[in-house]
PDB file of N, CA and C in Angstrom:
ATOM      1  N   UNK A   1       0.843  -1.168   0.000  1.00  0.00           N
ATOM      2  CA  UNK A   1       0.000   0.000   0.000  1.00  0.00           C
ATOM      3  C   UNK A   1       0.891   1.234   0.000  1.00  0.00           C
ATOM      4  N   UNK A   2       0.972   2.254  -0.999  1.00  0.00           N
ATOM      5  CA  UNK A   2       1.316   3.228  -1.086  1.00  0.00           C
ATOM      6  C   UNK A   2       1.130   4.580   0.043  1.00  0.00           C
ATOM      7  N   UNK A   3       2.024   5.212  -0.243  1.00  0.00           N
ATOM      8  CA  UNK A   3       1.879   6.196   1.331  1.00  0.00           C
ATOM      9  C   UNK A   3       0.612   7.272   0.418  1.00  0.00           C
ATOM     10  N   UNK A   4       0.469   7.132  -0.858  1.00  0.00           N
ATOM     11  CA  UNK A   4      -0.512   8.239  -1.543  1.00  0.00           C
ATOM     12  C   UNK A   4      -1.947   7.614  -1.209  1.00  0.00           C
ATOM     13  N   UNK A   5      -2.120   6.270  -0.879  1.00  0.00           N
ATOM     14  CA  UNK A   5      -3.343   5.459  -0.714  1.00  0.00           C
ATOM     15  C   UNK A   5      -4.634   6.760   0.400  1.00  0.00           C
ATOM     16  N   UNK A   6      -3.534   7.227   1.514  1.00  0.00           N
ATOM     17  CA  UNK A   6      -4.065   7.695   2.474  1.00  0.00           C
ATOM     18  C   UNK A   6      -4.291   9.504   2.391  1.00  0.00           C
ATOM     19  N   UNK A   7      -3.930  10.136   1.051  1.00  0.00           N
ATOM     20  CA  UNK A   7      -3.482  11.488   0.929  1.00  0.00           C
ATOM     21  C   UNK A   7      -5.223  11.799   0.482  1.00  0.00           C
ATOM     22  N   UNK A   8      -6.247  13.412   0.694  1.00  0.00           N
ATOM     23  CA  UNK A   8      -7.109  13.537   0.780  1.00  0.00           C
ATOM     24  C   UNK A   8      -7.921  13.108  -0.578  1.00  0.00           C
ATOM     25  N   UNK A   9      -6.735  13.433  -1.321  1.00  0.00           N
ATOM     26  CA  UNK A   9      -7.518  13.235  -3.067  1.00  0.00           C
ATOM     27  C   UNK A   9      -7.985  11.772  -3.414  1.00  0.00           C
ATOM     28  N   UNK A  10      -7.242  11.165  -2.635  1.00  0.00           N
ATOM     29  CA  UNK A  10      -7.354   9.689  -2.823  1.00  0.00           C
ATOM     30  C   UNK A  10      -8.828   9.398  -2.479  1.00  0.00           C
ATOM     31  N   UNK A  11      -9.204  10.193  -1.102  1.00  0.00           N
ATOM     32  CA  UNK A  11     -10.505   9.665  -0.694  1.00  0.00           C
ATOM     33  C   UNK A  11     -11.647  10.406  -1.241  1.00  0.00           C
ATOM     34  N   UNK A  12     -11.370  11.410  -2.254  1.00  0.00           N
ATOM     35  CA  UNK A  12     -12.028  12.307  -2.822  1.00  0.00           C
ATOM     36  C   UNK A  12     -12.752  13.620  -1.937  1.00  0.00           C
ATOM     37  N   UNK A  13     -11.662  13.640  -0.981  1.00  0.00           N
ATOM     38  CA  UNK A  13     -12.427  14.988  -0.153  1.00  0.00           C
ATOM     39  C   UNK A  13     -11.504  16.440  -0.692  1.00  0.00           C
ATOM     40  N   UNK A  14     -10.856  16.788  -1.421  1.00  0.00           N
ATOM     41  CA  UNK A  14     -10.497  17.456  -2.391  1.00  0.00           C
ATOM     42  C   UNK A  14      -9.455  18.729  -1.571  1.00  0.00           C
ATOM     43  N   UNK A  15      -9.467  18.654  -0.467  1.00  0.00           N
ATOM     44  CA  UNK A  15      -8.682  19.519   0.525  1.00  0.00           C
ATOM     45  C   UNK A  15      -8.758  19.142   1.993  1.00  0.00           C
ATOM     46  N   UNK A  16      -7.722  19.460   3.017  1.00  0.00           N
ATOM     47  CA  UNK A  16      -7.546  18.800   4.327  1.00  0.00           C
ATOM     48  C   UNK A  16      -8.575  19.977   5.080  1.00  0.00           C
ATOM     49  N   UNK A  17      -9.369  19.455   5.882  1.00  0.00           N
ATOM     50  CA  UNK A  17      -9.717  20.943   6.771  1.00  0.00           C
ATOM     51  C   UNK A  17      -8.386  20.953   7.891  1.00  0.00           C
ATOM     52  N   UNK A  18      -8.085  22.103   7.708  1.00  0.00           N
ATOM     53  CA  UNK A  18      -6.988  22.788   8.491  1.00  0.00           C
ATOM     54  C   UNK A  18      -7.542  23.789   9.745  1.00  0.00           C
ATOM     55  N   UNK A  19      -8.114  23.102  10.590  1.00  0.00           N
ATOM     56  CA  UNK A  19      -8.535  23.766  12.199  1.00  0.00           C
ATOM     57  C   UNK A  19      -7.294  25.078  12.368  1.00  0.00           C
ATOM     58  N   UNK A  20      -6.314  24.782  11.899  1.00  0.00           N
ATOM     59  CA  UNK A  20      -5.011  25.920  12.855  1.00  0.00           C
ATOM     60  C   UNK A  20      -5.599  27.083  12.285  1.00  0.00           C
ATOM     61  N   UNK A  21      -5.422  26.896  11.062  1.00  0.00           N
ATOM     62  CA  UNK A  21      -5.751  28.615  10.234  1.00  0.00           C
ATOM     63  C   UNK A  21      -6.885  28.969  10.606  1.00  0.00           C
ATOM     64  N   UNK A  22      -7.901  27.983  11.052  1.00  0.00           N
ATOM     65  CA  UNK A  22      -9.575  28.430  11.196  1.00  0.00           C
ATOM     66  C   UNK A  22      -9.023  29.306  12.912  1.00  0.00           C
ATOM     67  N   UNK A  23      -8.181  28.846  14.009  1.00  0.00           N
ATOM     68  CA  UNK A  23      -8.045  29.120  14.937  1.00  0.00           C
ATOM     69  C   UNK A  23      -7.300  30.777  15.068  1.00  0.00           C
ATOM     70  N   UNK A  24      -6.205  30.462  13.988  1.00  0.00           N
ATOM     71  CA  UNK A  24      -5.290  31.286  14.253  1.00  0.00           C
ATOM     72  C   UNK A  24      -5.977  33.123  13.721  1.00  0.00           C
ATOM     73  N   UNK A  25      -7.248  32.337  12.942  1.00  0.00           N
ATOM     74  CA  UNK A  25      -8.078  33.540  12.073  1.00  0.00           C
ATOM     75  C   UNK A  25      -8.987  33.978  13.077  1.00  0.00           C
ATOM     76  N   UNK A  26      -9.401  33.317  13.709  1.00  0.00           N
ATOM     77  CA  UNK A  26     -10.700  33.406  14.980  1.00  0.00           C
ATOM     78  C   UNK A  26      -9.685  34.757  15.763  1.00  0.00           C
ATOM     79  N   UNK A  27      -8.400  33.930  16.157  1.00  0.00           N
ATOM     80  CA  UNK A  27      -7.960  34.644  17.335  1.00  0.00           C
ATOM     81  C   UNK A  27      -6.952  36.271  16.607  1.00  0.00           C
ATOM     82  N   UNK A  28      -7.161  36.517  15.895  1.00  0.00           N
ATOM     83  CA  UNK A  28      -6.622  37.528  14.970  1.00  0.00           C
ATOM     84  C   UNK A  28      -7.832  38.555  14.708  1.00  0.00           C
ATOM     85  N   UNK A  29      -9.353  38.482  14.369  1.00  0.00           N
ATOM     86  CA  UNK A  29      -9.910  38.624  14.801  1.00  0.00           C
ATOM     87  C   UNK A  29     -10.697  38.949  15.848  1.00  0.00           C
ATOM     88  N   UNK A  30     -10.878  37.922  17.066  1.00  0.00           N
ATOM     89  CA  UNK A  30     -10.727  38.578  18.397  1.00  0.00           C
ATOM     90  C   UNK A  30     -10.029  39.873  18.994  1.00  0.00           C
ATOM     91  N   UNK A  31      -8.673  39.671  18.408  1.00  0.00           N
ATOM     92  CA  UNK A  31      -7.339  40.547  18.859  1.00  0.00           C
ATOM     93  C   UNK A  31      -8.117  42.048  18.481  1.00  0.00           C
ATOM     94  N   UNK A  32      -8.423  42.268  17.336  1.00  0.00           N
ATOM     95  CA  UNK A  32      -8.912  43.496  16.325  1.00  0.00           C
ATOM     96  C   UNK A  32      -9.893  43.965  16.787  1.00  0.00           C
ATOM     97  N   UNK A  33     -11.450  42.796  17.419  1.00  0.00           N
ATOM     98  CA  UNK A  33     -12.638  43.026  18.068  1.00  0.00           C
ATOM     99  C   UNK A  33     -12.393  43.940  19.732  1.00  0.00           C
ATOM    100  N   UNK A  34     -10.479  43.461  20.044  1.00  0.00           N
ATOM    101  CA  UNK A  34     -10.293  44.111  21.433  1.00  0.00           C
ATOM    102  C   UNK A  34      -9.731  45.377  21.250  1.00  0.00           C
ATOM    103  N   UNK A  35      -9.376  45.654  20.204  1.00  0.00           N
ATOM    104  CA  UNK A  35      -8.317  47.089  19.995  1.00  0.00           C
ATOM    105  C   UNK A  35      -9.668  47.654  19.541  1.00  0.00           C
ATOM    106  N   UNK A  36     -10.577  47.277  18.819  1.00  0.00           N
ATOM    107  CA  UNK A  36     -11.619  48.348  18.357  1.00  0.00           C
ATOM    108  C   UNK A  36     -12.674  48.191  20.266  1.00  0.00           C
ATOM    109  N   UNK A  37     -12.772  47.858  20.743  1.00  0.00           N
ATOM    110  CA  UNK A  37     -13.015  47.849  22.176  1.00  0.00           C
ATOM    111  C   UNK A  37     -12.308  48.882  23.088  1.00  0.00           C
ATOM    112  N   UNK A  38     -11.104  48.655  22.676  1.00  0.00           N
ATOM    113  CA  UNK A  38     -10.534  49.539  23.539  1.00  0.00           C
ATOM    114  C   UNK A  38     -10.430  51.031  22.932  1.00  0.00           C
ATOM    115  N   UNK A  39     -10.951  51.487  21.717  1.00  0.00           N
ATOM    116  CA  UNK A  39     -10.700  52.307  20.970  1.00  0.00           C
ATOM    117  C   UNK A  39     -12.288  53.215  21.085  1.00  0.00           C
ATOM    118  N   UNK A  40     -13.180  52.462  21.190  1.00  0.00           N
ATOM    119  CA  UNK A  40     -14.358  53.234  21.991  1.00  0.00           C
ATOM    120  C   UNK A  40     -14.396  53.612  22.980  1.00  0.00           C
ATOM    121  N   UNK A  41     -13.425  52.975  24.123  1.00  0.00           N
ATOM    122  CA  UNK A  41     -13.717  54.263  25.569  1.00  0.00           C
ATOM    123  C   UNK A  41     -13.406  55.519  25.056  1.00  0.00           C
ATOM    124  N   UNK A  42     -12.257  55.884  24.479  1.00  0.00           N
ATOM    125  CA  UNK A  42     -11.914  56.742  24.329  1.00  0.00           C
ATOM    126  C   UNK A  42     -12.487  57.767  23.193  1.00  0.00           C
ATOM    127  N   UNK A  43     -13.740  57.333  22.885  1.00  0.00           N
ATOM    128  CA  UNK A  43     -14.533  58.277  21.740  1.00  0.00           C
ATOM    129  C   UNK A  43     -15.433  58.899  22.721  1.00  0.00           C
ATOM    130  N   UNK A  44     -14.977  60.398  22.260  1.00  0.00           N
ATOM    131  CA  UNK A  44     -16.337  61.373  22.976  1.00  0.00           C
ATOM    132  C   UNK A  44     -17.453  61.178  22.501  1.00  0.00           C
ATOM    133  N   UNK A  45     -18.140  60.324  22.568  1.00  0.00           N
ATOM    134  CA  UNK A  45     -19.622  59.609  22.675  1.00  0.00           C
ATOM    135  C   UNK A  45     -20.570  59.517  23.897  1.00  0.00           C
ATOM    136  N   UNK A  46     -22.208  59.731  23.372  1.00  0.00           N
ATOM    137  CA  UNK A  46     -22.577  59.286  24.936  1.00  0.00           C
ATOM    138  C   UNK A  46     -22.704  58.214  25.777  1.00  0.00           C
ATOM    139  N   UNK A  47     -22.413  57.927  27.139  1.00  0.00           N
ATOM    140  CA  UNK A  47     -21.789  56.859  27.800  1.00  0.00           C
ATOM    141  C   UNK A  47     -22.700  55.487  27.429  1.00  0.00           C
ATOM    142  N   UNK A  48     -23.991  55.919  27.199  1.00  0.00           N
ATOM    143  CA  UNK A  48     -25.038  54.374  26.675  1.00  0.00           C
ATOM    144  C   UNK A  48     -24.432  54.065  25.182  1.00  0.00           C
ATOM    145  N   UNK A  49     -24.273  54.634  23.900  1.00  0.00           N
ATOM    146  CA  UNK A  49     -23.597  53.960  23.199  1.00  0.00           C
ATOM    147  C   UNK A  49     -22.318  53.472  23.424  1.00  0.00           C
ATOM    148  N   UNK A  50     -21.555  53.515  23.859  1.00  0.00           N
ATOM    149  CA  UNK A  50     -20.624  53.099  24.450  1.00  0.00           C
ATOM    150  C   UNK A  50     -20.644  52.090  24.877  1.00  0.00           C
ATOM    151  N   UNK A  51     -21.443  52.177  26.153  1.00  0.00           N
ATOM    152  CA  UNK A  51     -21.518  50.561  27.341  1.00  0.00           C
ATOM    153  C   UNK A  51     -22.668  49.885  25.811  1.00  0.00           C
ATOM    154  N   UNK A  52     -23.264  49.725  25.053  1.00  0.00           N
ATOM    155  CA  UNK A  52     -24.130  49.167  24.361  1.00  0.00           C
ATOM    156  C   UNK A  52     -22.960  48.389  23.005  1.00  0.00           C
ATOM    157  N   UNK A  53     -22.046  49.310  22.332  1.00  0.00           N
ATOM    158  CA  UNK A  53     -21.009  49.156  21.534  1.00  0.00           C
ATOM    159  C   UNK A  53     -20.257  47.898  22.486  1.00  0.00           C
ATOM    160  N   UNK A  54     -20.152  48.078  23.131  1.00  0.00           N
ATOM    161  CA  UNK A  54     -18.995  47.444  24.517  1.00  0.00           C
ATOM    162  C   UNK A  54     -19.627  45.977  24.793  1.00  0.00           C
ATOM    163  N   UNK A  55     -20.430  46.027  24.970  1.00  0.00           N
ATOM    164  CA  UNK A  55     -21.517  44.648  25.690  1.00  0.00           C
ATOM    165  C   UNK A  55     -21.863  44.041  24.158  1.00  0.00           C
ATOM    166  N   UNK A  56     -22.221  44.626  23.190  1.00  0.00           N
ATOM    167  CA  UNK A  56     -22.416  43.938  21.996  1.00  0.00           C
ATOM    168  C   UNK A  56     -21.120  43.158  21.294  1.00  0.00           C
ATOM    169  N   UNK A  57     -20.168  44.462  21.371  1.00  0.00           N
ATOM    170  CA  UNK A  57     -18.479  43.226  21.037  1.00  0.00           C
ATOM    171  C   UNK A  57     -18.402  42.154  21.849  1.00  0.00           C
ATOM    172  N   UNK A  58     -18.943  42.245  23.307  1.00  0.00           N
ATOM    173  CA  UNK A  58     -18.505  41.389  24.448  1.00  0.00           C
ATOM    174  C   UNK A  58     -18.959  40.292  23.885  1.00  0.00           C
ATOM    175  N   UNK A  59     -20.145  40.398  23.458  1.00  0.00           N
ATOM    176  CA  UNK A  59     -20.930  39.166  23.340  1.00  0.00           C
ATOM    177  C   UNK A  59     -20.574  38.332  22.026  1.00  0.00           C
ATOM    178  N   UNK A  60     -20.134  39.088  20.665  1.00  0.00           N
ATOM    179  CA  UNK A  60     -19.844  38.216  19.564  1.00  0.00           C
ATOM    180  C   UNK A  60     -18.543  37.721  20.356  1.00  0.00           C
ATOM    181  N   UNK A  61     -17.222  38.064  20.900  1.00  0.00           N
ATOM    182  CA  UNK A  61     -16.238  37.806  21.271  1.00  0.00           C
ATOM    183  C   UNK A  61     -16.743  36.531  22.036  1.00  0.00           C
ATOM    184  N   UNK A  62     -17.714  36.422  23.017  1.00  0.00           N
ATOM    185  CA  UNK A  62     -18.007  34.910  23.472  1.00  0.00           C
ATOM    186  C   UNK A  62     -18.541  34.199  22.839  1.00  0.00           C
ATOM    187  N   UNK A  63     -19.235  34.637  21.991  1.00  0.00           N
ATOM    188  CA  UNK A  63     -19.561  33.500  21.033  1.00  0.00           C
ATOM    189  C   UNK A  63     -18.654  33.012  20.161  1.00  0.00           C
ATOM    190  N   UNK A  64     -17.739  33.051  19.587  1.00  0.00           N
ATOM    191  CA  UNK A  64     -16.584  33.000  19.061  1.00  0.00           C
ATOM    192  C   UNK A  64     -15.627  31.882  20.099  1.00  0.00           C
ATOM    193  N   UNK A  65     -15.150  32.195  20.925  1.00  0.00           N
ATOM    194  CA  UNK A  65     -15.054  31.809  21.867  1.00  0.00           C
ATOM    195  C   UNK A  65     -15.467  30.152  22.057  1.00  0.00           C
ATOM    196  N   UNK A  66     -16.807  30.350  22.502  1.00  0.00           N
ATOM    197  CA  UNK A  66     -17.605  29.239  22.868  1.00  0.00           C
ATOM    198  C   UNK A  66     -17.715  28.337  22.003  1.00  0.00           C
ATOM    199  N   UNK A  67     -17.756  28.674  20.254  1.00  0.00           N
ATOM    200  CA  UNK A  67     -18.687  27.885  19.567  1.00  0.00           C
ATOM    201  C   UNK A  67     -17.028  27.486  18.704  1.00  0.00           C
ATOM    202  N   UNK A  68     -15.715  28.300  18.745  1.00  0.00           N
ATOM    203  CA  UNK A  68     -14.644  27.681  17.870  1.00  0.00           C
ATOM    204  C   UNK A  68     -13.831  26.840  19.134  1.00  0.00           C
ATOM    205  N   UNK A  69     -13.638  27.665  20.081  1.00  0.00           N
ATOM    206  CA  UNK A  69     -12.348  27.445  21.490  1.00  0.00           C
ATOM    207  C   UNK A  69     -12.948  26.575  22.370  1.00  0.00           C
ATOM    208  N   UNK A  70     -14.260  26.434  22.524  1.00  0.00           N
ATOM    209  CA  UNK A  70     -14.534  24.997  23.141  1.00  0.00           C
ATOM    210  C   UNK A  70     -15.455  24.165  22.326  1.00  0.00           C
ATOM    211  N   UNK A  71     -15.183  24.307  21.251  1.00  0.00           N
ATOM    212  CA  UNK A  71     -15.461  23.494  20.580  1.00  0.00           C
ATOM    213  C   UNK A  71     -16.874  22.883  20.399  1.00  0.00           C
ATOM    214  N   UNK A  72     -18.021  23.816  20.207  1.00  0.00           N
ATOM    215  CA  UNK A  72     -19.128  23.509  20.659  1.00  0.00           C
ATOM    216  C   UNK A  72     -19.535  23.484  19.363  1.00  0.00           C
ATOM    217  N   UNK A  73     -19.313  23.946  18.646  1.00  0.00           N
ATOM    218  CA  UNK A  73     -19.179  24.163  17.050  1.00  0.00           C
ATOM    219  C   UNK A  73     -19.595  22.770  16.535  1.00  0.00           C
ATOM    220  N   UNK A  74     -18.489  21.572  16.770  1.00  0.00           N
ATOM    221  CA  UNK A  74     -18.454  20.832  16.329  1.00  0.00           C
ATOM    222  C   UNK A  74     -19.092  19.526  17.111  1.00  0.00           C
ATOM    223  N   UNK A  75     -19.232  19.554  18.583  1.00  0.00           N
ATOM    224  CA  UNK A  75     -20.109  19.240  19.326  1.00  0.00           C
ATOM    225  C   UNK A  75     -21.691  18.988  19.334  1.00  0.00           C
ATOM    226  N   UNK A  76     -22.027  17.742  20.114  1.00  0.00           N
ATOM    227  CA  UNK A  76     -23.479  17.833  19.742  1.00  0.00           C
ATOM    228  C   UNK A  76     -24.650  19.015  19.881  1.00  0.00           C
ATOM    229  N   UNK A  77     -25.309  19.016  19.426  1.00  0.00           N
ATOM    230  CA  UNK A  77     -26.485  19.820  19.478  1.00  0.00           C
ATOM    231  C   UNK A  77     -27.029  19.979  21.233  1.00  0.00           C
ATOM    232  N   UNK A  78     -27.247  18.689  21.237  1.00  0.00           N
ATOM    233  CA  UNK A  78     -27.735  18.526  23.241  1.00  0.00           C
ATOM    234  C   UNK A  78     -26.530  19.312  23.725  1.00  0.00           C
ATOM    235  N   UNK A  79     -25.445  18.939  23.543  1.00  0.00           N
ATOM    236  CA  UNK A  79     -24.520  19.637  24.590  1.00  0.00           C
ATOM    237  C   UNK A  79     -24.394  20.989  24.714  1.00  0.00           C
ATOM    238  N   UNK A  80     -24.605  21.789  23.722  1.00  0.00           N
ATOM    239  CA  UNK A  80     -24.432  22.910  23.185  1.00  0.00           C
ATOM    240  C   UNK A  80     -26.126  23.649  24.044  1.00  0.00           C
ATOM    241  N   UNK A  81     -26.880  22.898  23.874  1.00  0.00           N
ATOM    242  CA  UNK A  81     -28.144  23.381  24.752  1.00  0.00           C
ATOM    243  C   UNK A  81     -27.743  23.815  26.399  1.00  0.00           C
ATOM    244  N   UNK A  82     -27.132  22.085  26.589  1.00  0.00           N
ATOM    245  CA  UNK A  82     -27.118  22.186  28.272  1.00  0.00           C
ATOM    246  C   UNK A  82     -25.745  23.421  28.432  1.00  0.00           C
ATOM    247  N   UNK A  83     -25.002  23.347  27.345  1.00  0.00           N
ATOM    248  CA  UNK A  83     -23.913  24.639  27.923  1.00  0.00           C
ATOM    249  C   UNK A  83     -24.638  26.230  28.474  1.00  0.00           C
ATOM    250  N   UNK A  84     -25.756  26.468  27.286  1.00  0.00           N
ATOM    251  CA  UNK A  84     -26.241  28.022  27.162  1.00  0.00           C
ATOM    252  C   UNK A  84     -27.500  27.548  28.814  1.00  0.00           C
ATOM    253  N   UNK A  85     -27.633  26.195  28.665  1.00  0.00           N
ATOM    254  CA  UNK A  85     -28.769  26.563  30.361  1.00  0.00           C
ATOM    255  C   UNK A  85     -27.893  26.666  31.140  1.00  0.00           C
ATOM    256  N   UNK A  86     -26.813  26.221  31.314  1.00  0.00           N
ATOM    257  CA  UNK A  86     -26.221  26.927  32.457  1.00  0.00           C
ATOM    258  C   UNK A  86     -25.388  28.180  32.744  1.00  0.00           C
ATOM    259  N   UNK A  87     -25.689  28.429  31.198  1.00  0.00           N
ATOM    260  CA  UNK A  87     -24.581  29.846  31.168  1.00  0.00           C
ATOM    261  C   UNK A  87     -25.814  30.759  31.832  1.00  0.00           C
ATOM    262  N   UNK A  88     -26.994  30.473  31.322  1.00  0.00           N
ATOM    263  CA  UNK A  88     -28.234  31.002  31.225  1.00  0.00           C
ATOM    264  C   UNK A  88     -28.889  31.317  33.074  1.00  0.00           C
ATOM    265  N   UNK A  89     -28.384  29.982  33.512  1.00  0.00           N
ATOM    266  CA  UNK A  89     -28.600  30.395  35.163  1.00  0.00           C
ATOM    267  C   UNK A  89     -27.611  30.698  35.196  1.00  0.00           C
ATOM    268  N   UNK A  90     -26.356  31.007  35.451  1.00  0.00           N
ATOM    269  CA  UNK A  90     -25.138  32.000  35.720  1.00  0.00           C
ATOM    270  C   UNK A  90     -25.485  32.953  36.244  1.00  0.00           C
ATOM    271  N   UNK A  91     -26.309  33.765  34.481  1.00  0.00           N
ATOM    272  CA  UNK A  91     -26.509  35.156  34.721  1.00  0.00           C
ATOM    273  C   UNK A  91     -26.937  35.254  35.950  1.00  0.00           C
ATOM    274  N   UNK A  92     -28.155  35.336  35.473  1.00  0.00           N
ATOM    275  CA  UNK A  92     -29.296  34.917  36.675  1.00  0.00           C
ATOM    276  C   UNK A  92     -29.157  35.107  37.383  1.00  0.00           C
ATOM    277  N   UNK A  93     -28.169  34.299  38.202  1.00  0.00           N
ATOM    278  CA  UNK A  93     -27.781  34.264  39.527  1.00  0.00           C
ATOM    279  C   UNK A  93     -26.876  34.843  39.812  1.00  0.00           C
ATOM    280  N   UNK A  94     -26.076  35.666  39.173  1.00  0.00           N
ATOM    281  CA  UNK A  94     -25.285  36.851  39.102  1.00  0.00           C
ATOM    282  C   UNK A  94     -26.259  38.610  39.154  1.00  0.00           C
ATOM    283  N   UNK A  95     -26.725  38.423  38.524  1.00  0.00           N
ATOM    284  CA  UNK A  95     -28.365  39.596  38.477  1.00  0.00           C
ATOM    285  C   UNK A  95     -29.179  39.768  39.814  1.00  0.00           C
ATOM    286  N   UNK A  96     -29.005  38.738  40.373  1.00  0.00           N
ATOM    287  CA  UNK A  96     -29.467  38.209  41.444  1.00  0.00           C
ATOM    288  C   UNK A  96     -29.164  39.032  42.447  1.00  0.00           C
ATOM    289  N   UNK A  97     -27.980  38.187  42.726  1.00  0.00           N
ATOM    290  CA  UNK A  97     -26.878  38.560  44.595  1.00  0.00           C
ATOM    291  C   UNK A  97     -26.938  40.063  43.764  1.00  0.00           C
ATOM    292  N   UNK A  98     -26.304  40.646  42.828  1.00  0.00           N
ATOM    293  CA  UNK A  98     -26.123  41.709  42.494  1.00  0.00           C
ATOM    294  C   UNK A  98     -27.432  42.777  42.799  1.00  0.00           C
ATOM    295  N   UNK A  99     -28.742  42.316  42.568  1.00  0.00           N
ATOM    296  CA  UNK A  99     -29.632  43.137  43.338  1.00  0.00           C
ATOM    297  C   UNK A  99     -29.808  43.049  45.001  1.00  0.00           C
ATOM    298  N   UNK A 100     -29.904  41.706  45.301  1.00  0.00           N
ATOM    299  CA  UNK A 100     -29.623  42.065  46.416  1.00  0.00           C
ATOM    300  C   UNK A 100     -28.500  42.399  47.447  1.00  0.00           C
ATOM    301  N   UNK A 101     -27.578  42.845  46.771  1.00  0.00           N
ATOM    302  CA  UNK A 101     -26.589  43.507  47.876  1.00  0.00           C
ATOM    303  C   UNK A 101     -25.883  44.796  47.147  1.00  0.00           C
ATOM    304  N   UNK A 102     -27.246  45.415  46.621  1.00  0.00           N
ATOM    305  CA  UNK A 102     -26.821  46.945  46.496  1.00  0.00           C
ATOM    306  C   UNK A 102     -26.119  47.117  47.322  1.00  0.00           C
ATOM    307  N   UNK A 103     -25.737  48.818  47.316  1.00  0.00           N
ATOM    308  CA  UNK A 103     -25.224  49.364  48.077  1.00  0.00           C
ATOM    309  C   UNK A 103     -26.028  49.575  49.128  1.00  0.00           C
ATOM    310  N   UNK A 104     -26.807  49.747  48.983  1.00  0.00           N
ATOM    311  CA  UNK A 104     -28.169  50.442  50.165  1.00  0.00           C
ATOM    312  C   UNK A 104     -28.480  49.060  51.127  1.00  0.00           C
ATOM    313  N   UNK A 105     -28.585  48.383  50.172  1.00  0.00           N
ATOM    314  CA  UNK A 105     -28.484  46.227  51.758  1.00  0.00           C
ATOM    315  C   UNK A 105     -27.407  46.242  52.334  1.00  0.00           C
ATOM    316  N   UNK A 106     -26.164  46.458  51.535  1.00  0.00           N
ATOM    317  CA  UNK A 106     -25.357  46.455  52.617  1.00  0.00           C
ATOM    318  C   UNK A 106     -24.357  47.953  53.699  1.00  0.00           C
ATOM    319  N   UNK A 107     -25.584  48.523  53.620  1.00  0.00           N
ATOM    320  CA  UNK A 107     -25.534  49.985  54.691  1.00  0.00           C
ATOM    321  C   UNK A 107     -25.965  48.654  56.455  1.00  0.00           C
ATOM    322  N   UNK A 108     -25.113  49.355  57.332  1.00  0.00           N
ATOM    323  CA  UNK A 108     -25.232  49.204  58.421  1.00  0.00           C
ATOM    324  C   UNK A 108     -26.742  49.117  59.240  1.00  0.00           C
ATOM    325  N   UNK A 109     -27.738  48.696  59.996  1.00  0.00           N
ATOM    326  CA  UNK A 109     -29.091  49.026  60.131  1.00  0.00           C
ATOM    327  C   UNK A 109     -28.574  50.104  61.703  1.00  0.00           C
ATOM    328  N   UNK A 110     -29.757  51.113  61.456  1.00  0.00           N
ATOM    329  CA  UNK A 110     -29.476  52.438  62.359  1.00  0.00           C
ATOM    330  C   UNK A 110     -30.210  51.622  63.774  1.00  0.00           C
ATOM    331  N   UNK A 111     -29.360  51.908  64.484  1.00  0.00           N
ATOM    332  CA  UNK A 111     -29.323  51.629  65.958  1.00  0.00           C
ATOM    333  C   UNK A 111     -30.100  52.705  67.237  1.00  0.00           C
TER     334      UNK A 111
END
């Protein structure tokens, strides 16, 4: 058996998928999504477009993230569900303690 028996053309898939370049493009990308991030604080803009610009990069940047860097992409469908329910109570429960321990809950009670 020839060492060409095993080369992609042989099996008729006509090119190798190459994950590195798909990675190395993701994270080159990312890099650009953080310099244009960091390039909006500093625009005299008003502070809601801003935090809105800011939280919207945040979010393609995790998705990116999630669906190339852990591999959810290529992962089952179920798994990819149970990941976002628990990302999903995270919040939640971050939104949560965060309301209840304003600043004002945790003031001293007057004596």
């Amino acid at each position: 058996m020839s060492s060409l028996a095993h080369a992609p053309e042989a099996h008729g898939h006509g090119h190798v998928d190459n994950k590195f370049n798909t990675y190395v493009s993701i994270a080159m990308l990312l890099a650009v999504i953080t310099g244009i991030e960091i390039a909006i604080v500093y625009v005299p803009i008003m502070k809601w477009i801003i935090v809105t610009a800011l939280c919207v990069l945040s979010v393609v940047k995790l998705m990116y993230v999630i669906f190339y860097f852990m591999h959810l992409k290529w992962d089952k469908p179920f798994c990819t569900i149970l990941f976002f329910i628990g990302l999903v109570l995270s919040v939640v429960t971050v939104w949560a303690l965060i309301a209840l321990f304003q600043a004002e809950a945790s003031l001293p009670l007057p004596t």
